[in-house]
N, C-alpha and C. Protein backbone atom coordinates (compact mmCIF):
# COMPACT_ATOMS: atom_id res chain seq x y z
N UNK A 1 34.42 -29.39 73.00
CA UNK A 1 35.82 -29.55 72.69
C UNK A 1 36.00 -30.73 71.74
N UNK A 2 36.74 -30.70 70.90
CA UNK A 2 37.05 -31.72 70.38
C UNK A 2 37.99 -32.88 70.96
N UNK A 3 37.96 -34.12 70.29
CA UNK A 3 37.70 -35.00 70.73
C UNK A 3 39.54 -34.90 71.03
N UNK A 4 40.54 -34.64 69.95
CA UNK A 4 41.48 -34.57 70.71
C UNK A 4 42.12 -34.24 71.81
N UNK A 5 41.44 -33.07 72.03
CA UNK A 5 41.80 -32.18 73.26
C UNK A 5 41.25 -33.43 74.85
N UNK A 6 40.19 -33.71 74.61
CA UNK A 6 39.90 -35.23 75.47
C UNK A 6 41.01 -36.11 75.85
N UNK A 7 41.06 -36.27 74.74
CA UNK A 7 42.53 -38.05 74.81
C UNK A 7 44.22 -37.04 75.78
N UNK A 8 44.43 -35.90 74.76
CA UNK A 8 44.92 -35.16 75.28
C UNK A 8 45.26 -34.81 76.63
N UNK A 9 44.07 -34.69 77.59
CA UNK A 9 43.81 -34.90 79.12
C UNK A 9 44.10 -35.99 79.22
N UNK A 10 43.11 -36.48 78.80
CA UNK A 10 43.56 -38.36 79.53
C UNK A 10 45.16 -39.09 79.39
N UNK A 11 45.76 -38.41 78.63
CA UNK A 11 46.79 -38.92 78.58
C UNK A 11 48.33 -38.36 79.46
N UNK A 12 47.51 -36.82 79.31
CA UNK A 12 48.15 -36.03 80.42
C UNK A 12 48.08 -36.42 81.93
N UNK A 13 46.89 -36.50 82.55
CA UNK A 13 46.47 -37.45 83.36
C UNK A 13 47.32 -39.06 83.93
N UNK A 14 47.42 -39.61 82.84
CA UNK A 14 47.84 -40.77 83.07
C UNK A 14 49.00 -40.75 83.10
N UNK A 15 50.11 -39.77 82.45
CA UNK A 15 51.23 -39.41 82.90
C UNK A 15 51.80 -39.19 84.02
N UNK A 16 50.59 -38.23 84.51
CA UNK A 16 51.22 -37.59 85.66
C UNK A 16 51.14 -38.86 86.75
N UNK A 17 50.35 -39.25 86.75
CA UNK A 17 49.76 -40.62 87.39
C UNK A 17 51.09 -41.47 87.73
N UNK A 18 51.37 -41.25 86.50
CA UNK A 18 52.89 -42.37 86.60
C UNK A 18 54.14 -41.97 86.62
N UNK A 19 54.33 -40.76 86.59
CA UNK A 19 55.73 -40.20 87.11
C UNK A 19 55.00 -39.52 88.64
N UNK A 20 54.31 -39.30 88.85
CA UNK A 20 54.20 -38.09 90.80
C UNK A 20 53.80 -39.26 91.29
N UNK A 21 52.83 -39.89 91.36
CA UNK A 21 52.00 -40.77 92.22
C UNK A 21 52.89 -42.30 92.51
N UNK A 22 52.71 -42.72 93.30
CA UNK A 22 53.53 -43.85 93.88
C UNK A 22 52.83 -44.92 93.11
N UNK A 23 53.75 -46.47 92.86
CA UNK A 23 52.59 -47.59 92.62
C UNK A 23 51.89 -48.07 93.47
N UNK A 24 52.71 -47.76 94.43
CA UNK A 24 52.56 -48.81 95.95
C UNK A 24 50.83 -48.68 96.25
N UNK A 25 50.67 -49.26 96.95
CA UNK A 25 49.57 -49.51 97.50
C UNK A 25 49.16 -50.64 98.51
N UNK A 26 48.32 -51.20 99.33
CA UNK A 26 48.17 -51.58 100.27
C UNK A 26 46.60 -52.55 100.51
N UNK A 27 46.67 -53.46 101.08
CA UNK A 27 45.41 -54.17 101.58
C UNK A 27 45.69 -54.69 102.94
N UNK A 28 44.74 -54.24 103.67
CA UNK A 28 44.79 -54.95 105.03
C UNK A 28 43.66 -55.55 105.38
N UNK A 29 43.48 -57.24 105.40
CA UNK A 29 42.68 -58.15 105.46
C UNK A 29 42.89 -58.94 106.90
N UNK A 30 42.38 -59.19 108.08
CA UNK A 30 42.40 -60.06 108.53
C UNK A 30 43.45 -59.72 109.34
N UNK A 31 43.87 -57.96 109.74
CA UNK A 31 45.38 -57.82 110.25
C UNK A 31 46.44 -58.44 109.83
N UNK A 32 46.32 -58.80 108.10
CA UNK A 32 47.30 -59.03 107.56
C UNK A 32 47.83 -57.93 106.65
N UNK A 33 48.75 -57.22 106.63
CA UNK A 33 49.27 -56.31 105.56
C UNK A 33 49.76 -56.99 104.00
N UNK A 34 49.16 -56.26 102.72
CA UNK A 34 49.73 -56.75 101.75
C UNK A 34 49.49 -55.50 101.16
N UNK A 35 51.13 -55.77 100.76
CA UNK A 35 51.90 -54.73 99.73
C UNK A 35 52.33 -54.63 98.39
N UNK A 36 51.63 -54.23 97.65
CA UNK A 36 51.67 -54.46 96.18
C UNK A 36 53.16 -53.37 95.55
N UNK A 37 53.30 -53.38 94.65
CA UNK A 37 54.01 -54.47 94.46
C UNK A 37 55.31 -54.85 95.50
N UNK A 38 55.91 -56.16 95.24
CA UNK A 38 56.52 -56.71 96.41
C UNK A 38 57.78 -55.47 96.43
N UNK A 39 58.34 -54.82 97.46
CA UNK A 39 59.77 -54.51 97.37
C UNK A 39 60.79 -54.89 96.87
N UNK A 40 61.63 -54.20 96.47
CA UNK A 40 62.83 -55.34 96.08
C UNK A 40 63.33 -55.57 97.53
N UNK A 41 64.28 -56.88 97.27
CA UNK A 41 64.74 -57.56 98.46
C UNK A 41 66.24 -57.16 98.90
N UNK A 42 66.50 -55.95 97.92
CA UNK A 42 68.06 -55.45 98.00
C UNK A 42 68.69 -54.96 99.05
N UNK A 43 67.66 -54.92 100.18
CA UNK A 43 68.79 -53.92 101.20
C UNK A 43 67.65 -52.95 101.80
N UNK A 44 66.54 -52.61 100.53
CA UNK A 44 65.73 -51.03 100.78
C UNK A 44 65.03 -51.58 101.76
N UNK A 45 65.06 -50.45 103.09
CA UNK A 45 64.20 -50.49 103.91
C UNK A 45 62.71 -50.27 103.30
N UNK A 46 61.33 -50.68 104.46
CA UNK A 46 60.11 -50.25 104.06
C UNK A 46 59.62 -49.46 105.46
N UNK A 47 59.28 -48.02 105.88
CA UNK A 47 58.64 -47.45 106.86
C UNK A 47 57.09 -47.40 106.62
N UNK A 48 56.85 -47.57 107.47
CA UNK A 48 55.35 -46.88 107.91
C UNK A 48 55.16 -46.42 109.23
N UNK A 49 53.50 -45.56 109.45
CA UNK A 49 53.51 -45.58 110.59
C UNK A 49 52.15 -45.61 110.56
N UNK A 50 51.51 -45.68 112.32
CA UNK A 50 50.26 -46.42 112.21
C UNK A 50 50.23 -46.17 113.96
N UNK A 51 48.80 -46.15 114.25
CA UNK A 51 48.24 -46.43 115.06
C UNK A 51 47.46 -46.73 115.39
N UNK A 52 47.33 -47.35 116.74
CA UNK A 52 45.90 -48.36 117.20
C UNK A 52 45.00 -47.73 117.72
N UNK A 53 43.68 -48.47 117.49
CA UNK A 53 42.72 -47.85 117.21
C UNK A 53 41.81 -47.63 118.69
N UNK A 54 42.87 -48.27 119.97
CA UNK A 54 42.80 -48.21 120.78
C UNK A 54 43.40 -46.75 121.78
N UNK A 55 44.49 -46.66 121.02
CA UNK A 55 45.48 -45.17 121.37
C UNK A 55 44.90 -44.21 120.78
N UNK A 56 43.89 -44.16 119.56
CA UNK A 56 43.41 -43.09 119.10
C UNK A 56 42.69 -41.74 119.52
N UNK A 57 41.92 -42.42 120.76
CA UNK A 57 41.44 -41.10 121.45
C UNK A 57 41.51 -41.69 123.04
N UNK A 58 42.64 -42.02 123.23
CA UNK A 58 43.04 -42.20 124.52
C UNK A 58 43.25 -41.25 125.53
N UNK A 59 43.68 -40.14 125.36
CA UNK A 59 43.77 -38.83 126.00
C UNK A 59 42.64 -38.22 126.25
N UNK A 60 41.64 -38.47 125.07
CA UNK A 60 40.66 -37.01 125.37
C UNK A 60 39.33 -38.78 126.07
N UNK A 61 39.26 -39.65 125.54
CA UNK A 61 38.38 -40.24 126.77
C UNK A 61 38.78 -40.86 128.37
N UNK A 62 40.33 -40.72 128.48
CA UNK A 62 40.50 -40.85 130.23
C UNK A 62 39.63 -40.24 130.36
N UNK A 63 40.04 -38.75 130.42
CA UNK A 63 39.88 -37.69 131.19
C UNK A 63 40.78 -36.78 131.55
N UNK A 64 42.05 -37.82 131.39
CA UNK A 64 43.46 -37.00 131.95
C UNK A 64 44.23 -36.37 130.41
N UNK A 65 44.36 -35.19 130.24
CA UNK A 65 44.75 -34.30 129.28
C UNK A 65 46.26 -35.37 128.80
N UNK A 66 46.25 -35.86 127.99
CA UNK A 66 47.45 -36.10 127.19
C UNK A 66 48.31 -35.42 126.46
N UNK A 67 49.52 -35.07 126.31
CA UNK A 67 50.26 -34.24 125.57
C UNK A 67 49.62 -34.00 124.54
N UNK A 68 49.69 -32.61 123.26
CA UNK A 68 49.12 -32.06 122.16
C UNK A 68 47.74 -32.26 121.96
N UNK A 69 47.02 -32.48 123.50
CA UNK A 69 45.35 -32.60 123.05
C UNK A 69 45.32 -30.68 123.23
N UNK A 70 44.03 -30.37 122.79
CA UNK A 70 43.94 -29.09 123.19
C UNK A 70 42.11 -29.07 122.99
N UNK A 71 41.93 -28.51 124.48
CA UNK A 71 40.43 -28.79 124.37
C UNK A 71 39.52 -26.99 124.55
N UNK A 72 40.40 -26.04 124.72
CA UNK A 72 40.23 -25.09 124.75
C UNK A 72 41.56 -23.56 124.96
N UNK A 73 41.07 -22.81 124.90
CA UNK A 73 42.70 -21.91 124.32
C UNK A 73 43.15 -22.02 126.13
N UNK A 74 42.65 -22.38 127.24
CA UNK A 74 43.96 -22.29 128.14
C UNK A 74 44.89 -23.61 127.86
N UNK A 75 45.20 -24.59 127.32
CA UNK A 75 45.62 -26.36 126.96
C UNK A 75 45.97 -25.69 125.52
N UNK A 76 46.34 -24.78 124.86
CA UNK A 76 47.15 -24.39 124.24
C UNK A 76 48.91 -24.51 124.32
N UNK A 77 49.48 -25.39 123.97
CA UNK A 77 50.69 -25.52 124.19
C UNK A 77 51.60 -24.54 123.29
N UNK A 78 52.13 -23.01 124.08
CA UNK A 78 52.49 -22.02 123.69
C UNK A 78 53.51 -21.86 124.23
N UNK A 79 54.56 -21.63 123.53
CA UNK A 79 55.89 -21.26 124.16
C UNK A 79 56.43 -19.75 123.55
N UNK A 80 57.51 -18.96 123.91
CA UNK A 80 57.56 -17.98 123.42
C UNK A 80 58.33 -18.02 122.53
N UNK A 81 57.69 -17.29 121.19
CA UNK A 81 58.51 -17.94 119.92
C UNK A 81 59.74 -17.06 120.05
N UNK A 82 60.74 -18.12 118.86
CA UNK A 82 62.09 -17.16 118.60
C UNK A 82 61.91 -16.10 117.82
N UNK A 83 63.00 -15.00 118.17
CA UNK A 83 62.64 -13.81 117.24
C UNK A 83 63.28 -14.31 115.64
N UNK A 84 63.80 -15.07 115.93
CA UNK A 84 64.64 -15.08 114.54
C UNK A 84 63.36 -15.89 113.44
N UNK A 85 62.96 -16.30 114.32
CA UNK A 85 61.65 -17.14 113.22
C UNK A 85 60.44 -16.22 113.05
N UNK A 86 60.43 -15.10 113.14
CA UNK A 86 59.39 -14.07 113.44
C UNK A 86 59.64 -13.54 112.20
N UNK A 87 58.24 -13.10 111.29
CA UNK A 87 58.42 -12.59 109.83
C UNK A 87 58.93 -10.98 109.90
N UNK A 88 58.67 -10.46 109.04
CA UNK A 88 59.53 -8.94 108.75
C UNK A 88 58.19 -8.11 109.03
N UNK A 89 56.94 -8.67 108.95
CA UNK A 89 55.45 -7.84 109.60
C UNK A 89 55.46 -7.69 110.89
N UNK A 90 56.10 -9.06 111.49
CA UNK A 90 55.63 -9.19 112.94
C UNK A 90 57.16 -8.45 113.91
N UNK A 91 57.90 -8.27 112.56
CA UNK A 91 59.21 -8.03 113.87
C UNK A 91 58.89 -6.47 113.39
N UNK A 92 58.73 -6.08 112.55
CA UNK A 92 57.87 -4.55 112.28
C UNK A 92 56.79 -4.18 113.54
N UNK A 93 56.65 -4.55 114.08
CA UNK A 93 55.08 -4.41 114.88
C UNK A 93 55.95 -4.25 115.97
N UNK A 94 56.95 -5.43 116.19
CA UNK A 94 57.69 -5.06 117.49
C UNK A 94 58.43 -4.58 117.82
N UNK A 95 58.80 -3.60 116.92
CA UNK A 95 60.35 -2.99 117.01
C UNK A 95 59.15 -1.71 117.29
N UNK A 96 58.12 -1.11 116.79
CA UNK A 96 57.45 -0.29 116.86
C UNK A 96 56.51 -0.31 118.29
N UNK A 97 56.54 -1.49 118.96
CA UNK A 97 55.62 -1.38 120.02
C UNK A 97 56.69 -1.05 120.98
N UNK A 98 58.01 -1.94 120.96
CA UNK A 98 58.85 -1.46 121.89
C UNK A 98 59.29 0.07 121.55
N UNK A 99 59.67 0.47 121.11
CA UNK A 99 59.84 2.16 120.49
C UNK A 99 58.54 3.33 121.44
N UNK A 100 57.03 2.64 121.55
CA UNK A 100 56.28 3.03 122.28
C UNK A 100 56.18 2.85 123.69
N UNK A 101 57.00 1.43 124.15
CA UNK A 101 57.58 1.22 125.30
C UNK A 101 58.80 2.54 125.95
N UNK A 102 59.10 3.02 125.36
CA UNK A 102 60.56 3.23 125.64
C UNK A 102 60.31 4.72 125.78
N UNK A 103 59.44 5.01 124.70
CA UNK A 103 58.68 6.57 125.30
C UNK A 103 58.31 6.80 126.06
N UNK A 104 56.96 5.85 126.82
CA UNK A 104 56.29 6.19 127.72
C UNK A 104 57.31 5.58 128.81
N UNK A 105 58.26 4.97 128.91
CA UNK A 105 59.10 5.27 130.13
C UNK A 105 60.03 6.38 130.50
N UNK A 106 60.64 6.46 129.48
CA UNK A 106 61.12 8.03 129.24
C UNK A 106 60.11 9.33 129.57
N UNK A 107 59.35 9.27 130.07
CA UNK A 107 57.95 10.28 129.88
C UNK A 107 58.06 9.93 131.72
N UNK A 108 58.05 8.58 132.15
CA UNK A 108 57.72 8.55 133.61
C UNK A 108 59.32 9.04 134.05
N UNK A 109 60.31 8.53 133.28
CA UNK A 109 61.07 9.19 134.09
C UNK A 109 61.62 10.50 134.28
N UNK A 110 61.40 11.41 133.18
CA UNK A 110 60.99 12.60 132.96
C UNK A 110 59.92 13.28 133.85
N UNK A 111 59.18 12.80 134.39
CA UNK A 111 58.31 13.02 135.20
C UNK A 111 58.73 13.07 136.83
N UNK A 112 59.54 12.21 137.34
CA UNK A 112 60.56 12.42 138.00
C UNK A 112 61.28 13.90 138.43
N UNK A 113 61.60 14.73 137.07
CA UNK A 113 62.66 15.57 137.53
C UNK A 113 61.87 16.34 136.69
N UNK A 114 60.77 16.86 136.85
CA UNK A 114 59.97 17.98 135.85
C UNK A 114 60.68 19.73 135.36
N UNK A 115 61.94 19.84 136.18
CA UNK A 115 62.35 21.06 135.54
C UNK A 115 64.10 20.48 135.84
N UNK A 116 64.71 21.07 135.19
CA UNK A 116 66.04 20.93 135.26
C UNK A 116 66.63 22.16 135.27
N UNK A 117 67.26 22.24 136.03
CA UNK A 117 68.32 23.71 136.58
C UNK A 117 69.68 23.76 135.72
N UNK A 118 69.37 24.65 134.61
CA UNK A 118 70.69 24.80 133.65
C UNK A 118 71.25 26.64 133.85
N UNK A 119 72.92 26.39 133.82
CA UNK A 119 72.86 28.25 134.16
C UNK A 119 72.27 29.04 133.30
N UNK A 120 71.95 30.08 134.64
CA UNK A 120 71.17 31.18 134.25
C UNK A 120 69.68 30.87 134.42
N UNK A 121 69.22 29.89 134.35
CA UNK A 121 67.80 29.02 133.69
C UNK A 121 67.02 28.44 134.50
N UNK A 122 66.31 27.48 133.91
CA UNK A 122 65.60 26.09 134.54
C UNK A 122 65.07 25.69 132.76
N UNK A 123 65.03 24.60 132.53
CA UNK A 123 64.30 23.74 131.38
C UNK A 123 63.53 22.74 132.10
N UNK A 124 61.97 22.91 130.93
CA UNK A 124 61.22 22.40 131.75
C UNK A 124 60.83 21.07 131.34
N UNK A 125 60.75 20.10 131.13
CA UNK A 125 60.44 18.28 130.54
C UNK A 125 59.25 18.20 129.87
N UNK A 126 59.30 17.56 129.11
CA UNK A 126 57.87 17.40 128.17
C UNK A 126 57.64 15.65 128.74
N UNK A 127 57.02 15.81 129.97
CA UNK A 127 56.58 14.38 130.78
C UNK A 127 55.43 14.03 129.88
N UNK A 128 54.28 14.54 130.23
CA UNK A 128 52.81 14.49 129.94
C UNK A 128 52.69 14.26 128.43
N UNK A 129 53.63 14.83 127.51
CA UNK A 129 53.55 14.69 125.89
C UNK A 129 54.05 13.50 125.58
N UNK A 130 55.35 12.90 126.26
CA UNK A 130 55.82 11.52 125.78
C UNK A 130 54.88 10.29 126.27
N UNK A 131 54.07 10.92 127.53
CA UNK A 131 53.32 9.38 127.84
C UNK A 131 52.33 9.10 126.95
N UNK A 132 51.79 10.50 126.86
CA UNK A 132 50.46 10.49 126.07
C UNK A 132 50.74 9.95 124.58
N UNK A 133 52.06 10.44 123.82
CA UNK A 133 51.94 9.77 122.49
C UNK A 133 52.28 8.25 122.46
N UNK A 134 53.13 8.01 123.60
CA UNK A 134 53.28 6.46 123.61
C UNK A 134 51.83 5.79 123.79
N UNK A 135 51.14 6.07 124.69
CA UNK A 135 49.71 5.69 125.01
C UNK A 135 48.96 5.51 123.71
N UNK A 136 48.87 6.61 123.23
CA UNK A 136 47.95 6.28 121.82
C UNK A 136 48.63 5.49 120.58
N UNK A 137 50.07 5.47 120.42
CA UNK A 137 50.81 4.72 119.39
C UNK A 137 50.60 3.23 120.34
N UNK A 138 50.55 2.78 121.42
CA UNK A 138 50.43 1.19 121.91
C UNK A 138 49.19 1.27 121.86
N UNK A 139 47.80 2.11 121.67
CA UNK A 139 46.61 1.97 121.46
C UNK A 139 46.93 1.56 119.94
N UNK A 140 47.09 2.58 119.35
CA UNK A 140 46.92 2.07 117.96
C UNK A 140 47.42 0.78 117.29
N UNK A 141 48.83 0.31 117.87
CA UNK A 141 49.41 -0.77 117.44
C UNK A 141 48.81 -1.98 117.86
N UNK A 142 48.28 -2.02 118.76
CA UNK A 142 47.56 -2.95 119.05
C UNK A 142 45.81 -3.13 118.35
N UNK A 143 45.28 -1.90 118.33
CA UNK A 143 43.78 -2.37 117.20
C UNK A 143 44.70 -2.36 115.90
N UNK A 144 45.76 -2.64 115.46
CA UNK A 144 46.43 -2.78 114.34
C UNK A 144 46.59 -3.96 114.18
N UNK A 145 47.02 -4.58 115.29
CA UNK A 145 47.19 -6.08 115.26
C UNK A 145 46.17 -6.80 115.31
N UNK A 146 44.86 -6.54 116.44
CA UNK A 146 43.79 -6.76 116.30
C UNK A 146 43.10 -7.58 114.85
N UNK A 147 43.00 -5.90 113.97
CA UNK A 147 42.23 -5.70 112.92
C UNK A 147 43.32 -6.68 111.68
N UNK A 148 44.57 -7.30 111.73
CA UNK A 148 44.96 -7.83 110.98
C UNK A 148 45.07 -9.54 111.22
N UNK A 149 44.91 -9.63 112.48
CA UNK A 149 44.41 -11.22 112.81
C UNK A 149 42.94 -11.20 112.33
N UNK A 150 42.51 -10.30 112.51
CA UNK A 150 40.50 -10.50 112.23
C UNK A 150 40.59 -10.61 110.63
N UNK A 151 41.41 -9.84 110.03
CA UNK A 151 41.71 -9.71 108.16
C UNK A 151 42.02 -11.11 108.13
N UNK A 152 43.18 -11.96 108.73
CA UNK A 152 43.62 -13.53 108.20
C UNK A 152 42.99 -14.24 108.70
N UNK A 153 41.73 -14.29 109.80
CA UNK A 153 41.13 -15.18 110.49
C UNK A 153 40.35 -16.27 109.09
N UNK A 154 40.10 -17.26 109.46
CA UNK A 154 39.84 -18.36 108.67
C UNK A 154 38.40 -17.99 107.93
N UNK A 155 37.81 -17.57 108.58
CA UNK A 155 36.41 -16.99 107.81
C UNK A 155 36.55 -16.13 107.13
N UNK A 156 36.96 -14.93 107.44
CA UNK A 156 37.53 -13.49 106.11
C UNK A 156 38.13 -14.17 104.90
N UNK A 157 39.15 -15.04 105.40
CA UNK A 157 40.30 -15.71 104.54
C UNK A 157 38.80 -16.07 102.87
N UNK A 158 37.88 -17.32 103.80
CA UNK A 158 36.87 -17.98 103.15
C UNK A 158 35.95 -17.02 101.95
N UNK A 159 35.79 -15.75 102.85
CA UNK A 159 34.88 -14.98 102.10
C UNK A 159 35.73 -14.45 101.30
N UNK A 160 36.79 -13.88 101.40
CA UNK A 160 37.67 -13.25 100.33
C UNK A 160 37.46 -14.26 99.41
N UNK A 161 38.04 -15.64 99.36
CA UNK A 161 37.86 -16.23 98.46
C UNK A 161 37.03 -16.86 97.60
N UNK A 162 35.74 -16.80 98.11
CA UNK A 162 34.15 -16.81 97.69
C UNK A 162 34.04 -15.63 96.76
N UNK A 163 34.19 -14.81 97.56
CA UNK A 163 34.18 -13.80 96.59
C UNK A 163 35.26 -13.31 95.39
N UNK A 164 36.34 -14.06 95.67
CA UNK A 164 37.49 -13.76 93.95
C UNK A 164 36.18 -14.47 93.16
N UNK A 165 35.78 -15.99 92.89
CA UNK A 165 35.29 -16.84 92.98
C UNK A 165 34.12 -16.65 91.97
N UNK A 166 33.37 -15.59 92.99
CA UNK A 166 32.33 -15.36 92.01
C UNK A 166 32.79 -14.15 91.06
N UNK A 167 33.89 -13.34 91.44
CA UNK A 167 33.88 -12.44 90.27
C UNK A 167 34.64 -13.07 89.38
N UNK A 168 35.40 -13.93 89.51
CA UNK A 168 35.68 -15.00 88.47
C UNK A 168 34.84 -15.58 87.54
N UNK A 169 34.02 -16.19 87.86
CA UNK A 169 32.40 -16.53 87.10
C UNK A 169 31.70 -15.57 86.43
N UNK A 170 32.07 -14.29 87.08
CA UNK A 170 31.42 -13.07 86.52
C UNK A 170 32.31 -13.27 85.11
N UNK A 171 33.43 -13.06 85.52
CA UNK A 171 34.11 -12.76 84.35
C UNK A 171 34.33 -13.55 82.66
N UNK A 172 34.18 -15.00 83.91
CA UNK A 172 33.86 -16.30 82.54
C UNK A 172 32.71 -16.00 81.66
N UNK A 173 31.41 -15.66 82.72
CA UNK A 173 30.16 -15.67 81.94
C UNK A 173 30.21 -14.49 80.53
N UNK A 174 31.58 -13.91 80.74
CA UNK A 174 31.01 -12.31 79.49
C UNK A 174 32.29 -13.13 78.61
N UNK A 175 32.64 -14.22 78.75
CA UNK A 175 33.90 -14.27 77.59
C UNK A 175 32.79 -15.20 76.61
N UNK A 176 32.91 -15.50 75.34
CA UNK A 176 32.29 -15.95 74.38
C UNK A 176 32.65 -17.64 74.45
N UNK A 177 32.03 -18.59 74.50
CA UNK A 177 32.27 -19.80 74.18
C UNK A 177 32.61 -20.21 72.82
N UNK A 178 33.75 -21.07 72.88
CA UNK A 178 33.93 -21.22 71.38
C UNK A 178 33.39 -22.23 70.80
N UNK A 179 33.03 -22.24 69.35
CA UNK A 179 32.18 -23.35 68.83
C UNK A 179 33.34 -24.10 67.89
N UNK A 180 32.69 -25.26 68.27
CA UNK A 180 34.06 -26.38 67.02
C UNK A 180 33.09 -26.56 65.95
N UNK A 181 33.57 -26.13 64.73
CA UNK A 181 33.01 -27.07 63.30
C UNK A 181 33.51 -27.84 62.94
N UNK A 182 33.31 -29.16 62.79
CA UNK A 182 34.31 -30.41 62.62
C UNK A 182 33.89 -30.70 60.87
């Protein structure tokens, strides 16, 4: 690259440096705090927060479980979420699992009264057909859900992206490098 395109970065760089990035900064010597540069003295508060290095793993070396430790999935602190905070996939899944709920009860209670006495007649209940399709639609919805936590799990996530990654590289390696004549 030529040499402008260099300074170019670096100057881009140093921009950004100085409008996103804070000046502030910090030294702690001797459990003394020093804060560069000084605050103004106008009024502006200064927050931080911090902890001792004593409280740091206070919970998990008692012994006695401290709030938000979690040392295995039963110490999972799970509550039942709101529906309203539930995405349009997940309230999809549940409007469809309950729908399979509602069959296969309809099916037991149908099962109940297996013929119905209409004049002239009898009609007979389709018990055995509503349980059975509810049965296999809450089979299915569920290796559905299964197979789409196993798709976002943190490792798939990894390899998907290993793999854009390298076909990315694939793709760099066939584009032509350009040459500068200065």
């Amino acid at each position: 690259m030529p040499i402008n395109y260099d300074l170019s970065k670096i100057q881009a760089i140093d921009f950004n440096d100085t409008i996103r990035k804070s000046n502030y900064s910090f030294e702690l010597i001797n459990n003394q705090l020093r804060i560069f540069p000084i605050p103004n003295r106008n009024g502006e508060k200064l927050y931080f927060k911090y902890i001792l290095k004593s409280d740091r793993n206070r919970a998990i070396v008692s012994g006695s479980l401290g709030s938000g430790v979690v040392t295995d999935v039963s110490t999972v602190p799970y509550d039942n979420p709101t529906y309203s905070y539930i995405n349009s996939i997940g309230r999809q899944w549940i409007f469809e699992y309950t729908l399979a709920l509602c069959k296969e009860m309809l099916g037991y209670i149908r099962g109940k009264y297996s013929t119905v006495p209409i004049p002239g007649s009898e009609v007979t209940l389709n018990q055995s057909d509503l349980i059975s399709a509810a049965t296999a639609e809450k089979t299915a919805l569920v290796e559905r859900l299964r197979a789409y936590l196993d798709e976002t799990s943190r490792n798939k996530l990894l390899e998907k992206k290993a793999a854009n990654s390298e076909f990315i590289q694939k793709d760099l390696s066939a584009v032509p490098y350009t040459i500068f004549i200065g």
